[in-house]
C-alpha atoms as a PDB file:
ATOM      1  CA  UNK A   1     -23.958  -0.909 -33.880  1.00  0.00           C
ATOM      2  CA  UNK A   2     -26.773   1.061 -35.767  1.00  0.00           C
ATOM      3  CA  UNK A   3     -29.313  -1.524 -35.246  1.00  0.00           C
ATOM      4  CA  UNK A   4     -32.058  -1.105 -32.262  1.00  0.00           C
ATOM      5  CA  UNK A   5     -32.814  -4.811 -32.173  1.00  0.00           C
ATOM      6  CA  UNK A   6     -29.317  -5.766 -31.230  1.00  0.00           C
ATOM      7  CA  UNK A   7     -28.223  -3.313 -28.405  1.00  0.00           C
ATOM      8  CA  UNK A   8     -29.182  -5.438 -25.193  1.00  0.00           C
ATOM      9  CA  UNK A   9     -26.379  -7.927 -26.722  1.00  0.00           C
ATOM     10  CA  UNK A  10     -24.439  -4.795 -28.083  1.00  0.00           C
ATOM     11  CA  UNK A  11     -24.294  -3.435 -24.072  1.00  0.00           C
ATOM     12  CA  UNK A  12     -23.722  -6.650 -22.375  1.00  0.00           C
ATOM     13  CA  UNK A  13     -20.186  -7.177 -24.691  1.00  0.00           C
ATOM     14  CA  UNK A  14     -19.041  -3.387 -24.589  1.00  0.00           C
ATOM     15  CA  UNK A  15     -19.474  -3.042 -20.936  1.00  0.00           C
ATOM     16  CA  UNK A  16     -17.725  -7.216 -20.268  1.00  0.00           C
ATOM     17  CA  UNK A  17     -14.579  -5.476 -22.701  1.00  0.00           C
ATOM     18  CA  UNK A  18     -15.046  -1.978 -20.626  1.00  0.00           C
ATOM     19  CA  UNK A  19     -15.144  -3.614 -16.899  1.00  0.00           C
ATOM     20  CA  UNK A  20     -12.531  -6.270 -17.798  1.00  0.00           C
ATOM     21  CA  UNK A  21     -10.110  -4.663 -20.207  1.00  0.00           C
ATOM     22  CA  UNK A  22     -10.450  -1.008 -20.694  1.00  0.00           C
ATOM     23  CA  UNK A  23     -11.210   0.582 -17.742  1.00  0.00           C
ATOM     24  CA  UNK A  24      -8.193  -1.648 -15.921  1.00  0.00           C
ATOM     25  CA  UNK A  25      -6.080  -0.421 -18.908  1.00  0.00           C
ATOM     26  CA  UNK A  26      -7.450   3.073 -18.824  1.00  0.00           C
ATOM     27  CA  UNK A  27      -6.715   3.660 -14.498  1.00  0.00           C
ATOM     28  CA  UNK A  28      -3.477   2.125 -15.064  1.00  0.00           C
ATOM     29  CA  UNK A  29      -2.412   4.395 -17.799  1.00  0.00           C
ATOM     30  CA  UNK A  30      -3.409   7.329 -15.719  1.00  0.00           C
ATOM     31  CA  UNK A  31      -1.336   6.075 -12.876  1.00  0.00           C
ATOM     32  CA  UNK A  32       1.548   6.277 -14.930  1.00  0.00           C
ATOM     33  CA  UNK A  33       0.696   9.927 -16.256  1.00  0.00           C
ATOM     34  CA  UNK A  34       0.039  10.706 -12.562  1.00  0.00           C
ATOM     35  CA  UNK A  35       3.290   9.547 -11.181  1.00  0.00           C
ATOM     36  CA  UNK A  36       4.711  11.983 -14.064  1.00  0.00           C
ATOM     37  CA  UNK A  37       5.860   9.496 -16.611  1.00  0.00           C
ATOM     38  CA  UNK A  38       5.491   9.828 -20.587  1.00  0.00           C
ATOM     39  CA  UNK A  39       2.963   7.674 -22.749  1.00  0.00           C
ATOM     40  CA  UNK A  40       4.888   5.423 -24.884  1.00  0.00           C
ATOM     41  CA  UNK A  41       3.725   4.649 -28.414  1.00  0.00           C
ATOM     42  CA  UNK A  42       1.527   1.710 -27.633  1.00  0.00           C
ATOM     43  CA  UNK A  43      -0.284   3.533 -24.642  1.00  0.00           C
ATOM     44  CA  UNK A  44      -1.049   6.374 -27.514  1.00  0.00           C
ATOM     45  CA  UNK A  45      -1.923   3.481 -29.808  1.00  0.00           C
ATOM     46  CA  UNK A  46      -4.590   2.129 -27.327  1.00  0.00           C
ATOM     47  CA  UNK A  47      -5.534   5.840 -26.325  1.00  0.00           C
ATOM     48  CA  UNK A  48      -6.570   6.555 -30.389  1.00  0.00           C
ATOM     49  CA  UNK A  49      -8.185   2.848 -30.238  1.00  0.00           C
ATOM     50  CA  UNK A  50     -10.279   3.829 -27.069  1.00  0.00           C
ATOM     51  CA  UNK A  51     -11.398   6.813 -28.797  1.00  0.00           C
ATOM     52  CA  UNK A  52     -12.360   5.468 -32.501  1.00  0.00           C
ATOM     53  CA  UNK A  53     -14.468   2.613 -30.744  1.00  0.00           C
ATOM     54  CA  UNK A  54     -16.038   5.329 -28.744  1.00  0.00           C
ATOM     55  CA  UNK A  55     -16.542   7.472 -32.001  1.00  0.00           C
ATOM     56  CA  UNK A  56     -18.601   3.992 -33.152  1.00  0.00           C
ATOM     57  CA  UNK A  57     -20.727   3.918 -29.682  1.00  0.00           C
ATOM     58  CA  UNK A  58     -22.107   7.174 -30.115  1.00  0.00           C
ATOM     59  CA  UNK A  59     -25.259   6.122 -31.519  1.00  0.00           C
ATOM     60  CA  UNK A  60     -26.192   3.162 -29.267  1.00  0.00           C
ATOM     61  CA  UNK A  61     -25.376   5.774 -26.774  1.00  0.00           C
ATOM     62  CA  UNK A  62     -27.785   8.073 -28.450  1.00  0.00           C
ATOM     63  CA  UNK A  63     -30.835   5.608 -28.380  1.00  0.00           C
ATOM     64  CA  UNK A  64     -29.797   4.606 -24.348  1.00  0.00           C
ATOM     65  CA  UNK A  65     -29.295   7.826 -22.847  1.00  0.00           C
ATOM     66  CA  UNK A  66     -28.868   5.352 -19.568  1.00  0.00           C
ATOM     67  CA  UNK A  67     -25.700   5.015 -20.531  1.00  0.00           C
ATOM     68  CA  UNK A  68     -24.955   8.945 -20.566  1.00  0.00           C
ATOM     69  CA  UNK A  69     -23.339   9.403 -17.103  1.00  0.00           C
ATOM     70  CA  UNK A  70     -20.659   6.410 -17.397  1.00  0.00           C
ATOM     71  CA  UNK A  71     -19.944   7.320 -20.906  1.00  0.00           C
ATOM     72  CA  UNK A  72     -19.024  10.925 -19.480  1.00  0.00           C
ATOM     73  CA  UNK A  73     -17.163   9.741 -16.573  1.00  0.00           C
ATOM     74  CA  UNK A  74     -15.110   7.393 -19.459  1.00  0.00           C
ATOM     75  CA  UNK A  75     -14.805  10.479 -21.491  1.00  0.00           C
ATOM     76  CA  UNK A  76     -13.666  12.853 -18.352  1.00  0.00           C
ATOM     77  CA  UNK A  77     -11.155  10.096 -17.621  1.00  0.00           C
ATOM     78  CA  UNK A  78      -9.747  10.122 -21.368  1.00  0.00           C
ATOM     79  CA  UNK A  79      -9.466  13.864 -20.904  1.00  0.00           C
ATOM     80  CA  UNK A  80      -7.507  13.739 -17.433  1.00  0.00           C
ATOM     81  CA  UNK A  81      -5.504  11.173 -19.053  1.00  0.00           C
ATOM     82  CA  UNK A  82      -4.511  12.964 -22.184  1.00  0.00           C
ATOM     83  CA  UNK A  83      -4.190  16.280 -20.279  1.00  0.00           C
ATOM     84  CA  UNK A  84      -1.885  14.893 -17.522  1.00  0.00           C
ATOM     85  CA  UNK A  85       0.485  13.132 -20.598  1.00  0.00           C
ATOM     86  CA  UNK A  86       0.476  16.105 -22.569  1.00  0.00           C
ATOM     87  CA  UNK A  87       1.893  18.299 -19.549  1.00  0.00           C
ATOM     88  CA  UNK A  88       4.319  15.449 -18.770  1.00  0.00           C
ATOM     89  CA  UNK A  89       5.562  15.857 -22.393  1.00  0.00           C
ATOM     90  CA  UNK A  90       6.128  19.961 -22.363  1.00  0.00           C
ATOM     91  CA  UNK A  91       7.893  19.902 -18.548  1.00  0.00           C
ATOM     92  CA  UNK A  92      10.183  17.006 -19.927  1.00  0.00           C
ATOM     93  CA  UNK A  93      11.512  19.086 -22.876  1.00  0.00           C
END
């Protein structure tokens, strides 16, 4: 993902997996954490995964600072979502 001449093809497939996979994944973990429930291991699983393949967008990110607003928004939801788990863990001990 380090190569200029390939983003336009790079964006089109990371935003088809974000709008068709992730962010459906993402909203519907966060409904769970919202209604107060615990994360089980594969929601943590994908949770690490979202993060690592976010770790790897950082430079196409970099060199389309277009992209800057929705990739906070993603990273604000993460946040809420790990947040909102992490206090469901501590009141259920």
């Amino acid at each position: 993902m380090n190569d200029p001449h390939n983003d336009e093809g790079v964006i089109a497939v990371v935003m088809e997996r974000f709008e068709t996979k992730r962010l459906p994944r993402l909203l519907s973990i966060e409904e769970k954490v919202a209604q107060g429930e615990r994360l089980a291991d594969f929601d943590i699983a994908y949770l690490e995964e979202v993060f690592t393949d976010a770790q790897k967008l950082k430079p196409l990110l970099d060199r389309h600072p277009e992209y800057q607003t929705l990739a906070t928004r993603v990273i604000q939801l993460y946040k809420q979502i790990t947040s909102r788990a992490l206090a469901n863990e501590n009141s259920g001990s």
